[in-house]
PDB file of N, CA and C in Angstrom:
ATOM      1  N   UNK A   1     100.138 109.674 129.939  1.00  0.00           N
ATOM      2  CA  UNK A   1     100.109 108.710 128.850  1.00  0.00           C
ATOM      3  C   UNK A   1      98.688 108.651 128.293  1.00  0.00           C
ATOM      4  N   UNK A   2      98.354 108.629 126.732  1.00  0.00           N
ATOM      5  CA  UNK A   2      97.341 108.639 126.336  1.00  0.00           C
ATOM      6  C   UNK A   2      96.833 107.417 126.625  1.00  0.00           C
ATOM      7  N   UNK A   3      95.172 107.595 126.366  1.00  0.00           N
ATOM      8  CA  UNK A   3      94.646 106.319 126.658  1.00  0.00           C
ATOM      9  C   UNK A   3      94.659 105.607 125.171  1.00  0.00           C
ATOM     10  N   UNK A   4      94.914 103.975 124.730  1.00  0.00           N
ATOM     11  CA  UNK A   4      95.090 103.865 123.664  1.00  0.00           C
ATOM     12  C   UNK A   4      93.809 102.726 123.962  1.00  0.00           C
ATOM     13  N   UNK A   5      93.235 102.495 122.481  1.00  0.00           N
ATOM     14  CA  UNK A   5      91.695 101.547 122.532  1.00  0.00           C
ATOM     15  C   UNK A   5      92.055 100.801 121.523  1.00  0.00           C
ATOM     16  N   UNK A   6      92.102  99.491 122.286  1.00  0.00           N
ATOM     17  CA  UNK A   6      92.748  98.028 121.932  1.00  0.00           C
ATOM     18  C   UNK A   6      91.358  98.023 120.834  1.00  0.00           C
ATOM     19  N   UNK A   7      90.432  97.971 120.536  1.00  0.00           N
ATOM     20  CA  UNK A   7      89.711  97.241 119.791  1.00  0.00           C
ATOM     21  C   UNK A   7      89.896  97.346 118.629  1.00  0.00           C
ATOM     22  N   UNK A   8      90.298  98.618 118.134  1.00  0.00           N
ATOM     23  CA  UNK A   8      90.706  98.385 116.532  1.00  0.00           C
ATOM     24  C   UNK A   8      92.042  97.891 116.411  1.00  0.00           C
ATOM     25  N   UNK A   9      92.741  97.794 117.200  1.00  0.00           N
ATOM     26  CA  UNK A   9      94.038  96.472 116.889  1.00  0.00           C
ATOM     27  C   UNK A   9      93.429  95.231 116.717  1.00  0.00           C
ATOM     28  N   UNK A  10      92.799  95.190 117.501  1.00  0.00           N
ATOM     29  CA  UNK A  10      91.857  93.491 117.754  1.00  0.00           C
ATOM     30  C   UNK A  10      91.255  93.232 116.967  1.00  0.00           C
ATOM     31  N   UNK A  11      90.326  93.956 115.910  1.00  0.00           N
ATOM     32  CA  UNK A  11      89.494  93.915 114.503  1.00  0.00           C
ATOM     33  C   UNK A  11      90.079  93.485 114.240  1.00  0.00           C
ATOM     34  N   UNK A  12      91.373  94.885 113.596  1.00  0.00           N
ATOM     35  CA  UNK A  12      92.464  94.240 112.058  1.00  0.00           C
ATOM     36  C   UNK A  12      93.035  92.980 112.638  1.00  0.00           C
ATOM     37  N   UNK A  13      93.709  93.009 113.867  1.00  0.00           N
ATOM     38  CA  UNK A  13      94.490  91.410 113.369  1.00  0.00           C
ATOM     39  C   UNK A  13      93.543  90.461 113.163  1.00  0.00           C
ATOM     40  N   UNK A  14      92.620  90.511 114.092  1.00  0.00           N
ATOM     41  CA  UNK A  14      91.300  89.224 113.820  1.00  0.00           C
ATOM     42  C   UNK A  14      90.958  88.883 111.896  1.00  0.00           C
ATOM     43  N   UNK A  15      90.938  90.633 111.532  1.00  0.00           N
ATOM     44  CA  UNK A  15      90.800  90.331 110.118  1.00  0.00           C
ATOM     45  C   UNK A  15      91.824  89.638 109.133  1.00  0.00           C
ATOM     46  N   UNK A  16      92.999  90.190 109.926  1.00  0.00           N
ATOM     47  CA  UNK A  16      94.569  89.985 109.082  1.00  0.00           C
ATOM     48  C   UNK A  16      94.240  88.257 109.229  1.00  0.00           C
ATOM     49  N   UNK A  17      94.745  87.555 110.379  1.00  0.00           N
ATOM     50  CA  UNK A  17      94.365  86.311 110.814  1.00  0.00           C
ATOM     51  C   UNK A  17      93.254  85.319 109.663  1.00  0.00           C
ATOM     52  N   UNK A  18      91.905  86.077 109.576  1.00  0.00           N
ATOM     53  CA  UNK A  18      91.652  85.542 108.527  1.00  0.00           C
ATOM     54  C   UNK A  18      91.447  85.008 107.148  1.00  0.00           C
ATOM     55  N   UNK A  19      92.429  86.671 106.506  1.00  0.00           N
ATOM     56  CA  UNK A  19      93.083  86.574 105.454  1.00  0.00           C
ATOM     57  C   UNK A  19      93.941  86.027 104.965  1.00  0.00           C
ATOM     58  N   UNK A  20      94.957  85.206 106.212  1.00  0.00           N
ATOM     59  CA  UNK A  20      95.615  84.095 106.537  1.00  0.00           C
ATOM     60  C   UNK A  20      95.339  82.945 106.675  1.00  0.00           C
ATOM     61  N   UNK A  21      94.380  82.931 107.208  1.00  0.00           N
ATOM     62  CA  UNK A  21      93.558  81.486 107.228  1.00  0.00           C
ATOM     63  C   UNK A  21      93.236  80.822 106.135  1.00  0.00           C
ATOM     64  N   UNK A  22      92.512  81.746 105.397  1.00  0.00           N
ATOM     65  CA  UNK A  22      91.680  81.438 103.862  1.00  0.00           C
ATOM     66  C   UNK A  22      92.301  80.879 102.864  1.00  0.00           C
ATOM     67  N   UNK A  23      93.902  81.265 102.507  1.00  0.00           N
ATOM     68  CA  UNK A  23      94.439  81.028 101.458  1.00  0.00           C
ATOM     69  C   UNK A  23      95.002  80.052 101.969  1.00  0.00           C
ATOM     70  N   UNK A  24      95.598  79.885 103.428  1.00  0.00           N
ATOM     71  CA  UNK A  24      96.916  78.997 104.047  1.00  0.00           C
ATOM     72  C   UNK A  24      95.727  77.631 103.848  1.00  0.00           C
ATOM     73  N   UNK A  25      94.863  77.691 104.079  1.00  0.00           N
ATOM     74  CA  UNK A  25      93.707  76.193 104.177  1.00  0.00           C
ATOM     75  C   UNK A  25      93.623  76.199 102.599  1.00  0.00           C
ATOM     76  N   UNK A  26      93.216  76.800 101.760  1.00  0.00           N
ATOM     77  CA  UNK A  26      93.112  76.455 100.297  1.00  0.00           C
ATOM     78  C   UNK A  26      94.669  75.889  99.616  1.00  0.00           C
ATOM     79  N   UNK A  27      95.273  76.055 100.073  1.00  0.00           N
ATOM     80  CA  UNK A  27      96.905  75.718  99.504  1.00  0.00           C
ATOM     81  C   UNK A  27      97.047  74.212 100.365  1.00  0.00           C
ATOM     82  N   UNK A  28      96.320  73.884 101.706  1.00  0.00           N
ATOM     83  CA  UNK A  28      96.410  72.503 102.597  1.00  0.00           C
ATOM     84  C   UNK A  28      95.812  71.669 102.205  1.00  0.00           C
ATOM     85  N   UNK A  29      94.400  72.193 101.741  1.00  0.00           N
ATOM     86  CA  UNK A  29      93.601  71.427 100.956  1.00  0.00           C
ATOM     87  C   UNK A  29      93.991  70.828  99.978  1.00  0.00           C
ATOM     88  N   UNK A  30      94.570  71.832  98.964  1.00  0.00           N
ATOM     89  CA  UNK A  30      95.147  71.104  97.450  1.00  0.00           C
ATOM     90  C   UNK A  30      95.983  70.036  97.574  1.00  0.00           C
ATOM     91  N   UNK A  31      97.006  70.689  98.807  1.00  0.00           N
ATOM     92  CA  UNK A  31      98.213  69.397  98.494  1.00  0.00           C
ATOM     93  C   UNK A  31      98.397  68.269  99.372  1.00  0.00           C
ATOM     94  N   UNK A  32      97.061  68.683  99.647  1.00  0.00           N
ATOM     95  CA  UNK A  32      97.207  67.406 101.214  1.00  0.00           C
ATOM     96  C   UNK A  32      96.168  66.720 100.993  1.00  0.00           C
ATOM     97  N   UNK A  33      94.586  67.231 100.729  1.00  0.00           N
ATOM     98  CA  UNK A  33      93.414  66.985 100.641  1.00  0.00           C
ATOM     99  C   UNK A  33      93.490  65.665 100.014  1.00  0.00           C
ATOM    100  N   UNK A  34      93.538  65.173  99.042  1.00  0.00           N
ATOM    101  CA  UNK A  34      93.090  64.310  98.286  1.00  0.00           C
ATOM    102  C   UNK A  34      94.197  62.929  98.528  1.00  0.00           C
ATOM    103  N   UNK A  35      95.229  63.702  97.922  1.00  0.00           N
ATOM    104  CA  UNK A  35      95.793  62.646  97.991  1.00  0.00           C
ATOM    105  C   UNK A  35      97.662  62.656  98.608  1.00  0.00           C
ATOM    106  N   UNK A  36      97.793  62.657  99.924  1.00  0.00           N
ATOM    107  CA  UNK A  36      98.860  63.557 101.012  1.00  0.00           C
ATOM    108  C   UNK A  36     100.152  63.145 100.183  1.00  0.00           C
ATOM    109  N   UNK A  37     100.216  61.379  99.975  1.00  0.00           N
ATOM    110  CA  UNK A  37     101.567  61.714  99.417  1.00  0.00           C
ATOM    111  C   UNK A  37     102.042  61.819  98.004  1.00  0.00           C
ATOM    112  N   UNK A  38     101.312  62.437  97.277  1.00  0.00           N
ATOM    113  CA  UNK A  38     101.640  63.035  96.309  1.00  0.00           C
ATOM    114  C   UNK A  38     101.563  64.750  96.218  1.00  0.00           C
ATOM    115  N   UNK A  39     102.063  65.309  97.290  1.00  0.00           N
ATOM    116  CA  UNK A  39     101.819  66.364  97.593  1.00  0.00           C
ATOM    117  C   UNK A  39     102.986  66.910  96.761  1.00  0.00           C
ATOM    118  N   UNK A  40     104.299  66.673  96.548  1.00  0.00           N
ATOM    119  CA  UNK A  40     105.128  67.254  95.624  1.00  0.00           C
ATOM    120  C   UNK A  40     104.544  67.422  94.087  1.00  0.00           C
ATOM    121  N   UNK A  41     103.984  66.371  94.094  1.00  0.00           N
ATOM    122  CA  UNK A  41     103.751  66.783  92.418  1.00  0.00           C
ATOM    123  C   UNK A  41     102.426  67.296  92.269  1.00  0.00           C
ATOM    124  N   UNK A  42     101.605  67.570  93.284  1.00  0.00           N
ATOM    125  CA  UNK A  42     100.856  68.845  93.125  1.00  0.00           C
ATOM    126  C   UNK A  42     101.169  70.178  93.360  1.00  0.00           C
ATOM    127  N   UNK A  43     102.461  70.282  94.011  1.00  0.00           N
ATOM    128  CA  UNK A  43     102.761  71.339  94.529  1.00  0.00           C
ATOM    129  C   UNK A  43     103.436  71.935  92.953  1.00  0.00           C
ATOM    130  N   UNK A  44     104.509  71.075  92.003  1.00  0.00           N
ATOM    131  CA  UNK A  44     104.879  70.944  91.343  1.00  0.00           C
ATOM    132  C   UNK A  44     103.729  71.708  89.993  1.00  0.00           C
ATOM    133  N   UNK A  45     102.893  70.836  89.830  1.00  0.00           N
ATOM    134  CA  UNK A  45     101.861  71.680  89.099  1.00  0.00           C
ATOM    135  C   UNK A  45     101.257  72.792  89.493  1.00  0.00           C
ATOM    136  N   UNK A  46     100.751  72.711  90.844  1.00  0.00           N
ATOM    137  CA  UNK A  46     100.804  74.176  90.477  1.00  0.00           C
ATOM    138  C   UNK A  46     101.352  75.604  90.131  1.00  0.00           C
ATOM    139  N   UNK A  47     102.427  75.029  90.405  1.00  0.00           N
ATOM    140  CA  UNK A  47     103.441  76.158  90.357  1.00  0.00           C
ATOM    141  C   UNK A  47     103.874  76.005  88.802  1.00  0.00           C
ATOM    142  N   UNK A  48     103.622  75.148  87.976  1.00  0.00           N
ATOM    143  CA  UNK A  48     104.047  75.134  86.563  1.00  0.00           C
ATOM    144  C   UNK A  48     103.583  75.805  85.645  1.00  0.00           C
ATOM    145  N   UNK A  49     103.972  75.484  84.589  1.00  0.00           N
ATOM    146  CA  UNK A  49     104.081  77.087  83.261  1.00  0.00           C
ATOM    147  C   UNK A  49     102.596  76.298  82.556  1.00  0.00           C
ATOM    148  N   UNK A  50     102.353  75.228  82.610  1.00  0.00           N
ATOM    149  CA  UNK A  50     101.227  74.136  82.071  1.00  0.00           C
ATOM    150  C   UNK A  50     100.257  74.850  83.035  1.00  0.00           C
ATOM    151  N   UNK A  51      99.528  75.033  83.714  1.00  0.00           N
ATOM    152  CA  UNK A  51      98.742  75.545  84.731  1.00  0.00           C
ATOM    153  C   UNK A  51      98.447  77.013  84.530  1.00  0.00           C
ATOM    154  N   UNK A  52      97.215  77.101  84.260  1.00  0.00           N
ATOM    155  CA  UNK A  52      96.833  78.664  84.168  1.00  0.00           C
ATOM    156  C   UNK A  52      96.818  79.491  84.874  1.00  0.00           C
ATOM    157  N   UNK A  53      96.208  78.996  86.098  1.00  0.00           N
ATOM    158  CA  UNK A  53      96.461  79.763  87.642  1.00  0.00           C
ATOM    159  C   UNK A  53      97.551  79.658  88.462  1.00  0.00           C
ATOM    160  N   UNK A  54      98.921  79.312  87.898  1.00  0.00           N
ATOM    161  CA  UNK A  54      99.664  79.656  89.036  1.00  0.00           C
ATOM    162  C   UNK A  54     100.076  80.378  89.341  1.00  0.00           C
ATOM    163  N   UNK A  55     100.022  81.703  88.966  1.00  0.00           N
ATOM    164  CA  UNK A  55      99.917  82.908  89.465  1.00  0.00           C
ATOM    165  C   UNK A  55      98.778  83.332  90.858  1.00  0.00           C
ATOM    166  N   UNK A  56      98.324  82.986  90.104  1.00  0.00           N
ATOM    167  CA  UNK A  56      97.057  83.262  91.723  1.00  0.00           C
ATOM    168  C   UNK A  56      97.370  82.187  92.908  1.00  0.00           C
ATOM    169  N   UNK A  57      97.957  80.736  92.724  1.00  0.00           N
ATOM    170  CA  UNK A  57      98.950  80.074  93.944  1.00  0.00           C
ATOM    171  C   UNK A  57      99.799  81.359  94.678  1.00  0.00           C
ATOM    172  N   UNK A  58     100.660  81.206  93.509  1.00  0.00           N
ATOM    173  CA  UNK A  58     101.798  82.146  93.781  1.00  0.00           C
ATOM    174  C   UNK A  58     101.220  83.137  95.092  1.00  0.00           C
ATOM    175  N   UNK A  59     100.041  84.134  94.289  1.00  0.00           N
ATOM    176  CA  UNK A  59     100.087  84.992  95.418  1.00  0.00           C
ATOM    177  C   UNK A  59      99.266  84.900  96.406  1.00  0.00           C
ATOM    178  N   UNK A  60      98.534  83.559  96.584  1.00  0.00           N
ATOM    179  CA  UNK A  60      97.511  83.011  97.626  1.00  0.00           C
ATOM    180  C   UNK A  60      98.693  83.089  98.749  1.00  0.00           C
ATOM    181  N   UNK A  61      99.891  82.631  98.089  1.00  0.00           N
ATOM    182  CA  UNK A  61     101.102  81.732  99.426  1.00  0.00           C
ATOM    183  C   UNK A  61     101.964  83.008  99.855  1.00  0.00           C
ATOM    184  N   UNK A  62     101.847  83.928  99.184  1.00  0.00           N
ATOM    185  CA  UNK A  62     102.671  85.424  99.179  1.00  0.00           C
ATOM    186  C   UNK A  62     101.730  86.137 100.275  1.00  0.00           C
ATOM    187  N   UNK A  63      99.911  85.660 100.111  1.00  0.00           N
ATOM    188  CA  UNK A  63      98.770  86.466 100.713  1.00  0.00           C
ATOM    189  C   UNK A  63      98.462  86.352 101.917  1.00  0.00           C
ATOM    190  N   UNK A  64      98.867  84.966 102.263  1.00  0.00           N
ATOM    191  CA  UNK A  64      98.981  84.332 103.665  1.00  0.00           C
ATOM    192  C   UNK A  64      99.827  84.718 104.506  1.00  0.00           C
ATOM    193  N   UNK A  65     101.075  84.664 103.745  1.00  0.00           N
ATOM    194  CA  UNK A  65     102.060  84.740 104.551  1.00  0.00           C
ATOM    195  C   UNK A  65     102.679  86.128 105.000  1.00  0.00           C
ATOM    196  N   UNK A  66     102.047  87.341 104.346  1.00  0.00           N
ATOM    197  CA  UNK A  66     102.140  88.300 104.373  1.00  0.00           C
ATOM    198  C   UNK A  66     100.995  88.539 105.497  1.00  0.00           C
ATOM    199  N   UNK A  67      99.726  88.498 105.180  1.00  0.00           N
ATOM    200  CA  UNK A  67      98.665  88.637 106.723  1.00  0.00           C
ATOM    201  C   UNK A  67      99.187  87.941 107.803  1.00  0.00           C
ATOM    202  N   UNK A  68     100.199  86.374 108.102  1.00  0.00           N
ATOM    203  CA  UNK A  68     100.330  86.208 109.285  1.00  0.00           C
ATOM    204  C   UNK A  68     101.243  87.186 110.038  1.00  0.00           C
ATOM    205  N   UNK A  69     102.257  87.509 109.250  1.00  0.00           N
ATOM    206  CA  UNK A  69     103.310  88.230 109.593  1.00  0.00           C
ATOM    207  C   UNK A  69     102.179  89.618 109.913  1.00  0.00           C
ATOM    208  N   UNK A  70     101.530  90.532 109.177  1.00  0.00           N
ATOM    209  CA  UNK A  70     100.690  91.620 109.190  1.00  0.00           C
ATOM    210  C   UNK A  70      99.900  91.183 111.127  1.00  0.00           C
ATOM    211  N   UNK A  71      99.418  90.248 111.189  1.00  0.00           N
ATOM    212  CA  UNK A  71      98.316  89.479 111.969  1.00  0.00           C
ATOM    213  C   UNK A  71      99.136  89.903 113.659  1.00  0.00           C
ATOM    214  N   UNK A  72     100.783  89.060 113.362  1.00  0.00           N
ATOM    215  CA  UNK A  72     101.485  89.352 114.613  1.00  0.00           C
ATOM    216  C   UNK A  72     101.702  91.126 114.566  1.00  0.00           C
ATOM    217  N   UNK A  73     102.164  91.661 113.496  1.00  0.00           N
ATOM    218  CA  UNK A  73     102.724  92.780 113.954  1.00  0.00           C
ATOM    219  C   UNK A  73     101.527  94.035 114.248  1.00  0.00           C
ATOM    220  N   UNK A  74     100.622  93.677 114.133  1.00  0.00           N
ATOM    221  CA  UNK A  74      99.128  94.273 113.777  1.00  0.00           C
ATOM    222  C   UNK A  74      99.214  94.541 115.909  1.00  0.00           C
ATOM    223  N   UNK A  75      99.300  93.288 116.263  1.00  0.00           N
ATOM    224  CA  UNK A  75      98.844  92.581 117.330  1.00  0.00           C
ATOM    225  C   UNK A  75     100.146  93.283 119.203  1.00  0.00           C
ATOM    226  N   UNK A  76     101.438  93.076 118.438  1.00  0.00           N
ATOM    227  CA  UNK A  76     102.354  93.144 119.095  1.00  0.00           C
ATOM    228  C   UNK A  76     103.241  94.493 118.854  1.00  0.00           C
ATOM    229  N   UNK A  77     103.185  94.726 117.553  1.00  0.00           N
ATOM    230  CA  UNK A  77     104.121  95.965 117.638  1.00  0.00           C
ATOM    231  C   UNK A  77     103.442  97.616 117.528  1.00  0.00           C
ATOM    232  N   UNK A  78     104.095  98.133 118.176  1.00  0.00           N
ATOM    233  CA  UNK A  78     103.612 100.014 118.300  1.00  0.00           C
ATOM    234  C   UNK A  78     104.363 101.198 117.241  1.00  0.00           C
ATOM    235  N   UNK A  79     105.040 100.606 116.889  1.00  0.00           N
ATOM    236  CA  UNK A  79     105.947 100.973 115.925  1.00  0.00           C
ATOM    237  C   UNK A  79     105.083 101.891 114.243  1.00  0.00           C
ATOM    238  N   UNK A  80     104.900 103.427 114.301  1.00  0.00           N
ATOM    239  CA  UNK A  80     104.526 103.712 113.253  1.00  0.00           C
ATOM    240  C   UNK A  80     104.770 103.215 111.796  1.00  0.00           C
ATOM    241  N   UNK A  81     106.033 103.236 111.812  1.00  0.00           N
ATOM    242  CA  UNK A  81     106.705 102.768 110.416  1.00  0.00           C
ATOM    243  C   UNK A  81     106.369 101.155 109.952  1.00  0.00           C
ATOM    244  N   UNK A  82     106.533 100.439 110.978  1.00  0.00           N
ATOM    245  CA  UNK A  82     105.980  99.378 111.044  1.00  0.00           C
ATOM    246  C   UNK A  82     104.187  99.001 110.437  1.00  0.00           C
ATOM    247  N   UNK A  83     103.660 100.131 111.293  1.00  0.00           N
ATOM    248  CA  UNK A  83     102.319  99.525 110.959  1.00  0.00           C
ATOM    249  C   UNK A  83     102.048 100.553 109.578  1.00  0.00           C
ATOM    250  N   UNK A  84     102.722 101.385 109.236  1.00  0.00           N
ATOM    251  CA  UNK A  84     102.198 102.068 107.757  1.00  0.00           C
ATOM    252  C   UNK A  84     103.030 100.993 106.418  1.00  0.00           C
ATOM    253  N   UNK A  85     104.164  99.899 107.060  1.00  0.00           N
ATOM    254  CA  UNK A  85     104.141  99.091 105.992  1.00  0.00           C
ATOM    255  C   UNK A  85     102.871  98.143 105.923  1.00  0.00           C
ATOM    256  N   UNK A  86     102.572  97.645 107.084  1.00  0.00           N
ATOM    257  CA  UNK A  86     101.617  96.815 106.652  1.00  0.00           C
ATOM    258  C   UNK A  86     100.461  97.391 106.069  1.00  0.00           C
ATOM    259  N   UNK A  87     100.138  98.553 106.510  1.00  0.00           N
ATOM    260  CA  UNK A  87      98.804  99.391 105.803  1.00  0.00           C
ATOM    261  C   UNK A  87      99.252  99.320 104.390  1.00  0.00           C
ATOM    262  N   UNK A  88     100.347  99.324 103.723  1.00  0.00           N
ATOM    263  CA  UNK A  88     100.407  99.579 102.570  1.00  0.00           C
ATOM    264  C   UNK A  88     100.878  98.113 102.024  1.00  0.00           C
ATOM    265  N   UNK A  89     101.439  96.839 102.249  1.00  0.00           N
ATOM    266  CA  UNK A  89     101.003  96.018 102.179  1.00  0.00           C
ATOM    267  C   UNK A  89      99.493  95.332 101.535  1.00  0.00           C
ATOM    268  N   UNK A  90      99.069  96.088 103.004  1.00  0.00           N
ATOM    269  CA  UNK A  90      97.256  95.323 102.504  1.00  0.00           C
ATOM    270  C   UNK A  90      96.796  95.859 101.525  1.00  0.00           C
ATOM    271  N   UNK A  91      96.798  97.051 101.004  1.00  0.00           N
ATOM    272  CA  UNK A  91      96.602  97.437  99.946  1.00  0.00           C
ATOM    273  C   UNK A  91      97.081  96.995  99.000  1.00  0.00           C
ATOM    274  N   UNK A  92      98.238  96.604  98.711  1.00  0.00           N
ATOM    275  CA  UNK A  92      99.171  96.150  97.495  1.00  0.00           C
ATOM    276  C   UNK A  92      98.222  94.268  97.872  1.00  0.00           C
ATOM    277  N   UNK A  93      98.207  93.879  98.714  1.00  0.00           N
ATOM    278  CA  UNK A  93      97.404  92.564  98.741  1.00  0.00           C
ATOM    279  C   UNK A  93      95.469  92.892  98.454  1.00  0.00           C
ATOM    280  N   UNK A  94      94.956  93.514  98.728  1.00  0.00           N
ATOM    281  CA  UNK A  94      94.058  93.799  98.325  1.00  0.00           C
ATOM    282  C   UNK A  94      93.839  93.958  96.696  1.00  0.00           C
ATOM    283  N   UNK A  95      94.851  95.158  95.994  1.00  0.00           N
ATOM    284  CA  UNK A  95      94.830  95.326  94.788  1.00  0.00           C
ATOM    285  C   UNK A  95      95.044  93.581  93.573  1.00  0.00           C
ATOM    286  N   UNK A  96      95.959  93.080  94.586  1.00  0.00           N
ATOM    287  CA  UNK A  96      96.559  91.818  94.046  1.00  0.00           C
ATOM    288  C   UNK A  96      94.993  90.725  93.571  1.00  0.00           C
ATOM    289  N   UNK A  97      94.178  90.940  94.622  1.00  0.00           N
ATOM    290  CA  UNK A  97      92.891  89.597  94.700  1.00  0.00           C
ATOM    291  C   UNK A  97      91.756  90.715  93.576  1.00  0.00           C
ATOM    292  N   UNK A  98      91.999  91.706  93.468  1.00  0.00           N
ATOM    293  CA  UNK A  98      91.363  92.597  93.062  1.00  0.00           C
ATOM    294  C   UNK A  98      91.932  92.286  91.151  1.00  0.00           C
ATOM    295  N   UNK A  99      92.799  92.410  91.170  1.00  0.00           N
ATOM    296  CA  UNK A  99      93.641  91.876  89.782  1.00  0.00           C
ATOM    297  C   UNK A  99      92.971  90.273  89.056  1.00  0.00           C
ATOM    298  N   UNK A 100      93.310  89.646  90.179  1.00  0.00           N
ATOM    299  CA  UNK A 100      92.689  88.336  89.694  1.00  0.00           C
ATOM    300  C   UNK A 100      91.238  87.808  89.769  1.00  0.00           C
ATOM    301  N   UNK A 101      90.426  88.824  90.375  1.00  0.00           N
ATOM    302  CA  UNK A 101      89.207  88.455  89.827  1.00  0.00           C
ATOM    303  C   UNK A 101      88.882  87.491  91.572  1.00  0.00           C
ATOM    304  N   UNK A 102      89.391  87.496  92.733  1.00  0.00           N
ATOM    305  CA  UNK A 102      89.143  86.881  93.818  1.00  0.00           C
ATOM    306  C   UNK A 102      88.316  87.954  94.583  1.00  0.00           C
ATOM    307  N   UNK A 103      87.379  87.656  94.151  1.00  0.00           N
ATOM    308  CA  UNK A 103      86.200  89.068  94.854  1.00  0.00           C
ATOM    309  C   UNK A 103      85.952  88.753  96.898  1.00  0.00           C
ATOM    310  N   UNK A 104      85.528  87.726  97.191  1.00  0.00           N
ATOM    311  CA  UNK A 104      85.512  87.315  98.020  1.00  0.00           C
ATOM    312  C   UNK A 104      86.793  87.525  99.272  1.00  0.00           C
ATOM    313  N   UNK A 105      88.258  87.140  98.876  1.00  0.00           N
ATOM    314  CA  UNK A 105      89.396  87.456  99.183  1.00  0.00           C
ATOM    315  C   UNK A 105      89.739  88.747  99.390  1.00  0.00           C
ATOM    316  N   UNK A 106      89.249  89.464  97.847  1.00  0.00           N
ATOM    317  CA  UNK A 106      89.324  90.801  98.285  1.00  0.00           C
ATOM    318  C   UNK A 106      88.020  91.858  99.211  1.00  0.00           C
ATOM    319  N   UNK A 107      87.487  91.561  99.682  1.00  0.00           N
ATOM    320  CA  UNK A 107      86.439  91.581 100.719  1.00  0.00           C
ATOM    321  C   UNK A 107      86.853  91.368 102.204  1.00  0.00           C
ATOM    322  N   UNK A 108      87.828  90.261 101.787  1.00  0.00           N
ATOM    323  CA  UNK A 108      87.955  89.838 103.135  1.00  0.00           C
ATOM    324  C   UNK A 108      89.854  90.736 103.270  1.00  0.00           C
ATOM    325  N   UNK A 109      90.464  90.583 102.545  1.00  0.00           N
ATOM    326  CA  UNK A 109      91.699  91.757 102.412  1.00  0.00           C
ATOM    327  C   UNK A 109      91.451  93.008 102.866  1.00  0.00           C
ATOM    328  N   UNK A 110      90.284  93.672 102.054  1.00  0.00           N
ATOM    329  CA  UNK A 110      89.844  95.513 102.050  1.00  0.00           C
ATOM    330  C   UNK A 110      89.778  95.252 103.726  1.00  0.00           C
ATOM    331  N   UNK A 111      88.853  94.398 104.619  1.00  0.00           N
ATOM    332  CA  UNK A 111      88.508  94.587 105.905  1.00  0.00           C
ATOM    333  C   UNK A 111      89.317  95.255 107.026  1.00  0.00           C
ATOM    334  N   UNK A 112      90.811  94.514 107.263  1.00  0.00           N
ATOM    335  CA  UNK A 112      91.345  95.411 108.209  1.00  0.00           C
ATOM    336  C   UNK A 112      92.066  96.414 108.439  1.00  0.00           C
ATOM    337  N   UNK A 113      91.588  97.161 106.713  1.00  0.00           N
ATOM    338  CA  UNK A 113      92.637  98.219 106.437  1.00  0.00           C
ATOM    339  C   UNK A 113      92.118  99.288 107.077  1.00  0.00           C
ATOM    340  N   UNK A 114      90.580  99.753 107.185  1.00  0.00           N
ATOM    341  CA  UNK A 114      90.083 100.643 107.819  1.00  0.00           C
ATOM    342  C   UNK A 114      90.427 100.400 109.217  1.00  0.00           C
ATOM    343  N   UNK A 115      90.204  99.230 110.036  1.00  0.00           N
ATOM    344  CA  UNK A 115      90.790  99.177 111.091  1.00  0.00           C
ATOM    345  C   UNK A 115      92.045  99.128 111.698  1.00  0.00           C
ATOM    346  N   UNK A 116      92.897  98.654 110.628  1.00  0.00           N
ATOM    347  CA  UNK A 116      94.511  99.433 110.697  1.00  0.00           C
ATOM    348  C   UNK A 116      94.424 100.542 110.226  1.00  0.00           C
ATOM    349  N   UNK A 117      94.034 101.657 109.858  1.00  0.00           N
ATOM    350  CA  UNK A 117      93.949 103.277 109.145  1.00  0.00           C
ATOM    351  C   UNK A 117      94.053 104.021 110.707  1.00  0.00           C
ATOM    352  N   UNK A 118      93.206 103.323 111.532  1.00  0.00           N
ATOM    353  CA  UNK A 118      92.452 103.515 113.056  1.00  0.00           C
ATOM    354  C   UNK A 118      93.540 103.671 114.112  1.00  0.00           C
ATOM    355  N   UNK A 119      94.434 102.557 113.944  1.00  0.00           N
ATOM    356  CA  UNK A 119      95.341 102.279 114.699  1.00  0.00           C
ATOM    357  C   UNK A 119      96.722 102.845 114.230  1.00  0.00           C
ATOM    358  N   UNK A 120      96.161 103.538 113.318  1.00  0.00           N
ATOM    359  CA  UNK A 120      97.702 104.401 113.116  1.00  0.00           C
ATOM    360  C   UNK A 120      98.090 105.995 113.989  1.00  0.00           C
ATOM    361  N   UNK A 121      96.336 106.362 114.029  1.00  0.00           N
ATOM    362  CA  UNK A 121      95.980 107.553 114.196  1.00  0.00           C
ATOM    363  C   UNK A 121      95.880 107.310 116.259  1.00  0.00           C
ATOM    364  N   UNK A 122      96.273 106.228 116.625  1.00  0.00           N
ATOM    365  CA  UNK A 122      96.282 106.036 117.905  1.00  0.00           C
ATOM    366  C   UNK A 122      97.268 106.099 118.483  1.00  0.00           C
ATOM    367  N   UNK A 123      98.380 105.629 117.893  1.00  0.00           N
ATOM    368  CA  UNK A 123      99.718 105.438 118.046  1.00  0.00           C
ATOM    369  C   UNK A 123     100.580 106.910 118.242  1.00  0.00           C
TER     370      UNK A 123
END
């Protein structure tokens, strides 16, 4: 059995994880932050046609939830096919923060693709 080297699994999800973090706390903030129970009708605006950015909501909550899912399977599964969706995923999420002008996001997106690239070639 080959020897396989946990650390570039451990990067990317660490990275995936925080690409998860970032947006899932900016979306907690909005609708909780200020003022908790009016959290429907912020949720409400943002997601409305009146609102310029709700597109970039949209895919903050698409961005999260895609790295946690990426984060576990990064973490738990061995599965090639598996991890070349998420490689291509992060890219399609990378390109996404890259679209809207989220430079920072996409910085923190680009990160665990090289270290998932790593862990493909291990498998």
């Amino acid at each position: 059995m080959p020897k396989v080297d946990l650390w570039p699994r451990i990067f990317a999800a660490t990275w995936f994880f925080l690409a998860a973090a970032g947006p899932a706390g900016a979306w907690l903030i909005y609708l909780f932050g200020v003022t908790p129970e009016l959290w429907q009708q912020s949720l409400s605006y943002a997601l409305s046609a009146e609102n310029e950015h709700r597109l970039l909501f949209a895919a903050m909550a698409v961005a999260a939830l895609f790295s946690f899912l990426a984060f576990v399977s990064v973490l738990f599964v061995r599965a090639k096919t598996i991890l070349r969706a998420v490689l291509v995923g992060g890219c399609a999420q990378l390109a996404t923060y890259l679209v809207f002008g989220a430079w920072f996001w996409a910085f923190v997106a680009a990160m665990p693709l090289w270290w998932l690239y790593k862990v493909q070639h291990e498998v």
